[in-house]
Protein backbone atom coordinates (compact mmCIF):
# COMPACT_ATOMS: atom_id res chain seq x y z
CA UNK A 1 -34.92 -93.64 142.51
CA UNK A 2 -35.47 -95.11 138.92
CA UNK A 3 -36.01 -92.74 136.46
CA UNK A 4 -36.85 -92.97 132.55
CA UNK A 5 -35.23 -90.26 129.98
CA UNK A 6 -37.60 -89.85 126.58
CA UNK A 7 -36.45 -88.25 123.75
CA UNK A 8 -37.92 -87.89 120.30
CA UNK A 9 -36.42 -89.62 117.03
CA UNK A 10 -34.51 -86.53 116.77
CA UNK A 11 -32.11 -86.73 119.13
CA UNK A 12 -29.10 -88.61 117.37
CA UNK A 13 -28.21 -91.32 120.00
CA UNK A 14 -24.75 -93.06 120.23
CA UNK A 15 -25.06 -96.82 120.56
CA UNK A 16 -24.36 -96.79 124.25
CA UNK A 17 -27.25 -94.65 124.85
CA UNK A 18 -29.81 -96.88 122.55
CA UNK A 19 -28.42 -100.10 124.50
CA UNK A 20 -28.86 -98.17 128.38
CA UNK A 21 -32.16 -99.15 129.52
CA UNK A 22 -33.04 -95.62 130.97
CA UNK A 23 -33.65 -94.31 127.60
CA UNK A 24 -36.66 -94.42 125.12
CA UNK A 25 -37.55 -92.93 121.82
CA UNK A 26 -40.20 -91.93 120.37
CA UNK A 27 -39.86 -91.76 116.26
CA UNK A 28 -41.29 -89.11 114.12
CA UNK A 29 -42.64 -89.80 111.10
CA UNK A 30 -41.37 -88.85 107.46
CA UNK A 31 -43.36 -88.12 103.88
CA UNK A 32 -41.60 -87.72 101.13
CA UNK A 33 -44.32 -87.78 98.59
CA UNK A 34 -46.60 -90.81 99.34
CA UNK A 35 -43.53 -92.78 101.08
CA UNK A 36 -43.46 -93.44 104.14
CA UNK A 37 -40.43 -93.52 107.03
CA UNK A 38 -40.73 -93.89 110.60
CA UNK A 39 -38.38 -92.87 111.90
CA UNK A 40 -36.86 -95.83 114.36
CA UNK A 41 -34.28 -98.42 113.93
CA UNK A 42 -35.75 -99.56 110.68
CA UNK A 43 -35.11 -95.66 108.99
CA UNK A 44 -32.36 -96.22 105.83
CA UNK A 45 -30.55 -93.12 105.39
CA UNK A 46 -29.18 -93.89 102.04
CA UNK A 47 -33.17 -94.90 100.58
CA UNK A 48 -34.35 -91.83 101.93
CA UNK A 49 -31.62 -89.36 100.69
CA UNK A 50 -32.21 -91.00 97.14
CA UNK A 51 -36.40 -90.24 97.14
CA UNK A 52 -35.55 -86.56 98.80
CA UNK A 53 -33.12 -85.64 95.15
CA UNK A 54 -35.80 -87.41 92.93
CA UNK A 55 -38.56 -85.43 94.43
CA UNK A 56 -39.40 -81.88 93.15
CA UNK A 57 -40.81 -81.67 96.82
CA UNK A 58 -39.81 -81.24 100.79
CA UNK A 59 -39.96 -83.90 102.93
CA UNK A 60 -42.56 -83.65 105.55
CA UNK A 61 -42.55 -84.91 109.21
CA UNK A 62 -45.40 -85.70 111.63
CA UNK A 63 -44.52 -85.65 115.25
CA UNK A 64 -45.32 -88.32 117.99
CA UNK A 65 -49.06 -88.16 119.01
CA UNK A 66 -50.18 -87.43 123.00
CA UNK A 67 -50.93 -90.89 122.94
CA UNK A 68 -47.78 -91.93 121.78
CA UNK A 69 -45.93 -90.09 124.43
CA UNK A 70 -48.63 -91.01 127.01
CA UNK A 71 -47.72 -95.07 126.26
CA UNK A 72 -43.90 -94.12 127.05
CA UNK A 73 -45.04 -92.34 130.60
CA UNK A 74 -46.71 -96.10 131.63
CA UNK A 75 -43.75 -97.78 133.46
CA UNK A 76 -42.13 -98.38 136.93
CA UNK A 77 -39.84 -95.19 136.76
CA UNK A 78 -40.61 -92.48 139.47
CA UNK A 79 -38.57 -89.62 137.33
CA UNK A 80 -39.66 -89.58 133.86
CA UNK A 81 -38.13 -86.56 131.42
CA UNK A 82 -38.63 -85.77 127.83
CA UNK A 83 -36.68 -84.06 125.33
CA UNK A 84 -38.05 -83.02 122.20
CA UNK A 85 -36.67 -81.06 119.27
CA UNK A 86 -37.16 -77.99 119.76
CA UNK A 87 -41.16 -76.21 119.47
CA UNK A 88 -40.19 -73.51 116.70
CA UNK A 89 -39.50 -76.37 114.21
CA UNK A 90 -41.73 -79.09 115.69
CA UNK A 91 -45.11 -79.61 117.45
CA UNK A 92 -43.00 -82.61 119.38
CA UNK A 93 -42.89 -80.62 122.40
CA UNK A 94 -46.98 -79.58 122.29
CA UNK A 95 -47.74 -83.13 121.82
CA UNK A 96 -45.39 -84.12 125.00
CA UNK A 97 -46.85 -81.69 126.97
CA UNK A 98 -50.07 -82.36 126.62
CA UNK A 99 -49.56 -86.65 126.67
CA UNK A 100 -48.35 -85.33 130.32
CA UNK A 101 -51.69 -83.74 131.49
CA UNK A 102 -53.60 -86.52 129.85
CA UNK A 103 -51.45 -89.26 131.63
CA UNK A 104 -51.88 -86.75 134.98
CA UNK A 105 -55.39 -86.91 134.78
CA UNK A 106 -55.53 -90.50 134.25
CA UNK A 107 -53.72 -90.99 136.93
CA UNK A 108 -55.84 -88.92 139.64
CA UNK A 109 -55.60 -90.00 143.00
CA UNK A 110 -53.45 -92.90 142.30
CA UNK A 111 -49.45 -92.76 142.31
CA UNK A 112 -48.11 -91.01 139.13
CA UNK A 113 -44.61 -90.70 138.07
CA UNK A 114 -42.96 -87.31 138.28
CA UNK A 115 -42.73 -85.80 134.72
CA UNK A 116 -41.25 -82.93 132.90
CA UNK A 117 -40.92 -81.79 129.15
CA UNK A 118 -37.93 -79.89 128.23
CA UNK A 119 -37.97 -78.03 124.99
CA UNK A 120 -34.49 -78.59 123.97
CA UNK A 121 -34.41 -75.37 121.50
CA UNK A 122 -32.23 -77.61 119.83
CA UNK A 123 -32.15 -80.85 117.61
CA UNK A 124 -30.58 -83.54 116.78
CA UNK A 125 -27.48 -83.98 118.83
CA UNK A 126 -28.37 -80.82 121.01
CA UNK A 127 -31.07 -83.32 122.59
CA UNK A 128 -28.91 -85.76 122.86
CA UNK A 129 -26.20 -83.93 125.28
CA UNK A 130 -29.41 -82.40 127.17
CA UNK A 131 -30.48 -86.18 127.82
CA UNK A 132 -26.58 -87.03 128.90
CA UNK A 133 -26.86 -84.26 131.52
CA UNK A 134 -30.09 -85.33 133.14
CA UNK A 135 -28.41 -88.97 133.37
CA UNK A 136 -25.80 -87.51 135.32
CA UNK A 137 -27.86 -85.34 137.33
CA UNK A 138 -30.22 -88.28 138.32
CA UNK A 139 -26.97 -90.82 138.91
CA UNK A 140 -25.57 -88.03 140.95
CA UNK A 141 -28.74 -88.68 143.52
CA UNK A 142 -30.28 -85.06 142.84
CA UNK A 143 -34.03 -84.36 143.52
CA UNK A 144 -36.62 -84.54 140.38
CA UNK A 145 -36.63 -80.59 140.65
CA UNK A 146 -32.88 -79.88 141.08
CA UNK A 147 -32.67 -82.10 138.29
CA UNK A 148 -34.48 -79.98 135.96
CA UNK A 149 -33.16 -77.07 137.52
CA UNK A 150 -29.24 -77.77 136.57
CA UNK A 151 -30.50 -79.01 133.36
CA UNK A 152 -32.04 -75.48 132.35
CA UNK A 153 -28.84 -73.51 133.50
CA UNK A 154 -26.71 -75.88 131.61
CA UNK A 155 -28.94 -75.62 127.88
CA UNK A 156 -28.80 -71.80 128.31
CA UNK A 157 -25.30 -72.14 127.49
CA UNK A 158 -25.56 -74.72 124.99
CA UNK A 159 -24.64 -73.70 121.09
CA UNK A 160 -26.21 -75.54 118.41
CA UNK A 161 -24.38 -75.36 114.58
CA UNK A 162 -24.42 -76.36 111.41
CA UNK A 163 -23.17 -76.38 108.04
CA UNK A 164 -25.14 -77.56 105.12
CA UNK A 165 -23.85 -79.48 101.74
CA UNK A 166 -26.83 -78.13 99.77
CA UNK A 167 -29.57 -75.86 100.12
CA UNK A 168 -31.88 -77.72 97.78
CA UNK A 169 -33.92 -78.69 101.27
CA UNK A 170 -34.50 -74.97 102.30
CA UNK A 171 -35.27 -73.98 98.46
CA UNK A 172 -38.03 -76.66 98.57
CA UNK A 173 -39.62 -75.64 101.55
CA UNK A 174 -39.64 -71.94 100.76
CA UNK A 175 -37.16 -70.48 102.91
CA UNK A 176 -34.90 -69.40 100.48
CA UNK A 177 -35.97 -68.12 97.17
CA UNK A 178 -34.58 -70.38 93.70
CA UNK A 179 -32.43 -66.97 93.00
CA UNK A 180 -30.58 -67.23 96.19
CA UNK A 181 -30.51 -71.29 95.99
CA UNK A 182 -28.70 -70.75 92.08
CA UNK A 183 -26.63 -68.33 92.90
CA UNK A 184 -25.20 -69.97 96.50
CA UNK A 185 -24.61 -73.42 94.08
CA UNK A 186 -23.33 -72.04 91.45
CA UNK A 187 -20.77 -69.49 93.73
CA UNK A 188 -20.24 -72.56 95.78
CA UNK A 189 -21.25 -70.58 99.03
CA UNK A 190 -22.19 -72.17 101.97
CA UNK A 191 -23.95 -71.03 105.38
CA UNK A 192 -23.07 -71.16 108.62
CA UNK A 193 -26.09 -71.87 110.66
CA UNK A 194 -27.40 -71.57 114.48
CA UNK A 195 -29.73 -72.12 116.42
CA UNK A 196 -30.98 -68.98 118.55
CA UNK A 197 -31.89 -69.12 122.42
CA UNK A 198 -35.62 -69.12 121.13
CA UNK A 199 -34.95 -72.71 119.47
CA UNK A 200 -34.95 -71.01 116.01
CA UNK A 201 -32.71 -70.96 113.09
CA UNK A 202 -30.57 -68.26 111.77
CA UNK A 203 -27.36 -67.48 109.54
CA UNK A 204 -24.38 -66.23 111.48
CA UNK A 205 -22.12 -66.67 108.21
CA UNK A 206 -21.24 -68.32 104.81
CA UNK A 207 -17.84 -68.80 103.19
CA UNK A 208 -16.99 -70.17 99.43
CA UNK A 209 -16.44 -73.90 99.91
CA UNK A 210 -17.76 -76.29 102.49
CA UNK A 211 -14.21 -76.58 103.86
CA UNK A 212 -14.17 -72.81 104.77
CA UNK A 213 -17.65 -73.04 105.93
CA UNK A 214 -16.74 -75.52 108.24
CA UNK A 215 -13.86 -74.13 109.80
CA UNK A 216 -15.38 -70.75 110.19
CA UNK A 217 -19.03 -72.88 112.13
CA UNK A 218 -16.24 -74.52 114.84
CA UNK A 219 -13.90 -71.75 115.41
CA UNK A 220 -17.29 -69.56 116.32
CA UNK A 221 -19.09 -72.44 118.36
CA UNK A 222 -15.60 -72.90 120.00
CA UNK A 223 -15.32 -68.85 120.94
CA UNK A 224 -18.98 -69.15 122.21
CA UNK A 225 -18.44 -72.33 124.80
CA UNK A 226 -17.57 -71.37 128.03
CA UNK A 227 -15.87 -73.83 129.98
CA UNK A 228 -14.85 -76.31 127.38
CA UNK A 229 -13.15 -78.35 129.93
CA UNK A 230 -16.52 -79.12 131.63
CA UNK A 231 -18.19 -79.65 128.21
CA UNK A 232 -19.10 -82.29 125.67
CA UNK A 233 -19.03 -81.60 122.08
CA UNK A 234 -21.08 -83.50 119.76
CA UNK A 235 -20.77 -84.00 116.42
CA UNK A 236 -23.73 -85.43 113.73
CA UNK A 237 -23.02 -85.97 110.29
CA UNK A 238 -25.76 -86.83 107.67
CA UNK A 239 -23.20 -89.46 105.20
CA UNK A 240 -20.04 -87.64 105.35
CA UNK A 241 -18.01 -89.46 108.03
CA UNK A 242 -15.11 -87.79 107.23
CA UNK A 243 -16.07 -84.29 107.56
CA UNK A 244 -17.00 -85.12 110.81
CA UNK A 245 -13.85 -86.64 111.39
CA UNK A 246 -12.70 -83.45 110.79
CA UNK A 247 -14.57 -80.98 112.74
CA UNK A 248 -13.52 -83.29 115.38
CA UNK A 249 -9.56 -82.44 114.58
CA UNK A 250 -10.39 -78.83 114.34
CA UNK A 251 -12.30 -78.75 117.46
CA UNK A 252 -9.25 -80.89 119.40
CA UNK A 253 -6.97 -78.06 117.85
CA UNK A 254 -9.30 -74.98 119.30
CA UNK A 255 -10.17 -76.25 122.70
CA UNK A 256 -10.11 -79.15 125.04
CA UNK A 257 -13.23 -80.70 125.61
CA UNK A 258 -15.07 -83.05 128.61
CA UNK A 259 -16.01 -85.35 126.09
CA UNK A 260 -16.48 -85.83 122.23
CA UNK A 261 -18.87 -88.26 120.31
CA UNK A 262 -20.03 -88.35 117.03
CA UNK A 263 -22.75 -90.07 115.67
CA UNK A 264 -24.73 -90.55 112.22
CA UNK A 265 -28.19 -88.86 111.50
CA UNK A 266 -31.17 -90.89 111.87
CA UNK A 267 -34.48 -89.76 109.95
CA UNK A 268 -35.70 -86.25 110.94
CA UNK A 269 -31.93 -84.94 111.38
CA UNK A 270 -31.04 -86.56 107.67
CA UNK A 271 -34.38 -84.54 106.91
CA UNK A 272 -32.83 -80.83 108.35
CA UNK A 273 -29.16 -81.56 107.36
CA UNK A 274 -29.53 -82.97 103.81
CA UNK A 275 -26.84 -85.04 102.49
CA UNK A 276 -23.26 -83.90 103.50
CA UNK A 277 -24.81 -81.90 106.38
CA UNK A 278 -22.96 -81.37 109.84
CA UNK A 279 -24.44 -80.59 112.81
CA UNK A 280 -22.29 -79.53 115.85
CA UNK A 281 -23.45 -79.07 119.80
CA UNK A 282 -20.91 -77.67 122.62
């Protein structure tokens, strides 16, 4: 059965993935001020962090229209899934969704492909592994529905974390007051972030130095993974290579693990991390 996995421009992909012919994605777009990104293979990380530091402003992102997603669904695969960042943060999924009743309807009384949205709940390299499992679901010769079925069970025990360089992002978008973002610089504290099983974001933590915050975001994502052994840990880093390098280390010292990648931010995840940021999925 051929099938086609979607995911949006969120989902950090390793090269391997962007080269297998089973997967698509669909970019976002960026605005920071009147520039702007879209966010495929042409996105330059290092361009964009500069304009985000000048700016006195957020960054803004536009998902992936119906028709967009629609164009993606119009292909010889019986099986087609989607992965989006998750709805709290995004209207990605609401866009999907609906590009999937429009392409249903269009396709009355003909033959349609099988579809069906997930709403990772997640970003970045949380969509990422969730795309990796319904590979190996679909090359394991399961039905569309058992398919979807695993791939639920398996993101309710998913953990998404992160660990940010610099809160200037969050300052400029409101969600943390210039009091808070003065104080956190000039104390040098740093959150530990996760996501929540909603697909929302919350603080679980903060230490005094990025190296502390770090250790203390994989020792709790490594308490909270059951099963390590039949899981893959994923690592994003938005231009710090070698923090990533080490979460890696930590990780290896913590727990054994299926399988470990890391990969480099593309547009919207450089967008939530902010330079220096780390984003971890077991």
């Amino acid at each position: 059965m051929d099938y086609k996995i979607i995911i949006d421009s969120c989902g950090d992909l390793p090269e391997g993935m962007k080269e297998d012919g089973h997967f698509e994605s669909v970019p976002l777009e960026i605005f920071v001020d009147d520039y702007h990104i879209v966010d495929d293979t042409s996105f330059d990380q290092a361009e964009f962090l500069r304009r985000v530091k000048e700016s006195p402003n957020c960054p803004k992102s536009a998902c992936p229209s119906p028709e967009r997603y629609m164009e993606t669904f119009r292909c010889r695969a019986e099986h087609i899934y989607v992965v989006t960042l998750s709805s709290q943060l995004s209207g990605s999924y609401n866009s999907a969704e609906l590009g999937r009743k429009l392409y249903l309807e269009e396709q009355a009384g003909g033959k349609a492909a099988k579809i069906h949205v997930f709403d990772s709940k997640s970003a970045s390299v949380g969509e990422t592994v969730l795309a990796m499992k319904i590979q190996e679901y679909e090359e394991a010769g399961l039905e569309f529905e058992e398919v979807i079925a695993r791939v639920e069970a398996f993101q309710k025990e998913m953990n998404t974390s992160f660990v940010l360089e610099t809160l200037e992002t969050l300052r400029k978008n409101g969600r943390l007051s210039n009091l808070k973002a003065f104080v956190a610089n000039t104390l040098n504290i740093k959150p530990v972030m996760a996501g929540t099983r909603e697909g929302m974001i919350c603080q679980i933590g903060q230490a005094r130095g990025i190296a502390r915050a770090v250790d203390k975001m994989v020792a709790d994502l490594v308490a909270k993974t059951k099963d390590p052994k039949e899981k893959i840990l994923a690592v994003a880093h938005c231009n710090c290579p070698g923090r990533a390098a080490e979460i890696v280390e930590k990780a290896r010292k913590l727990a054994e693990f299926k399988k470990i990648f890391v990969v480099e931010t593309a547009g919207i995840s450089s967008m939530y991390a902010s330079d220096g940021g780390v984003i971890v999925v077991a």
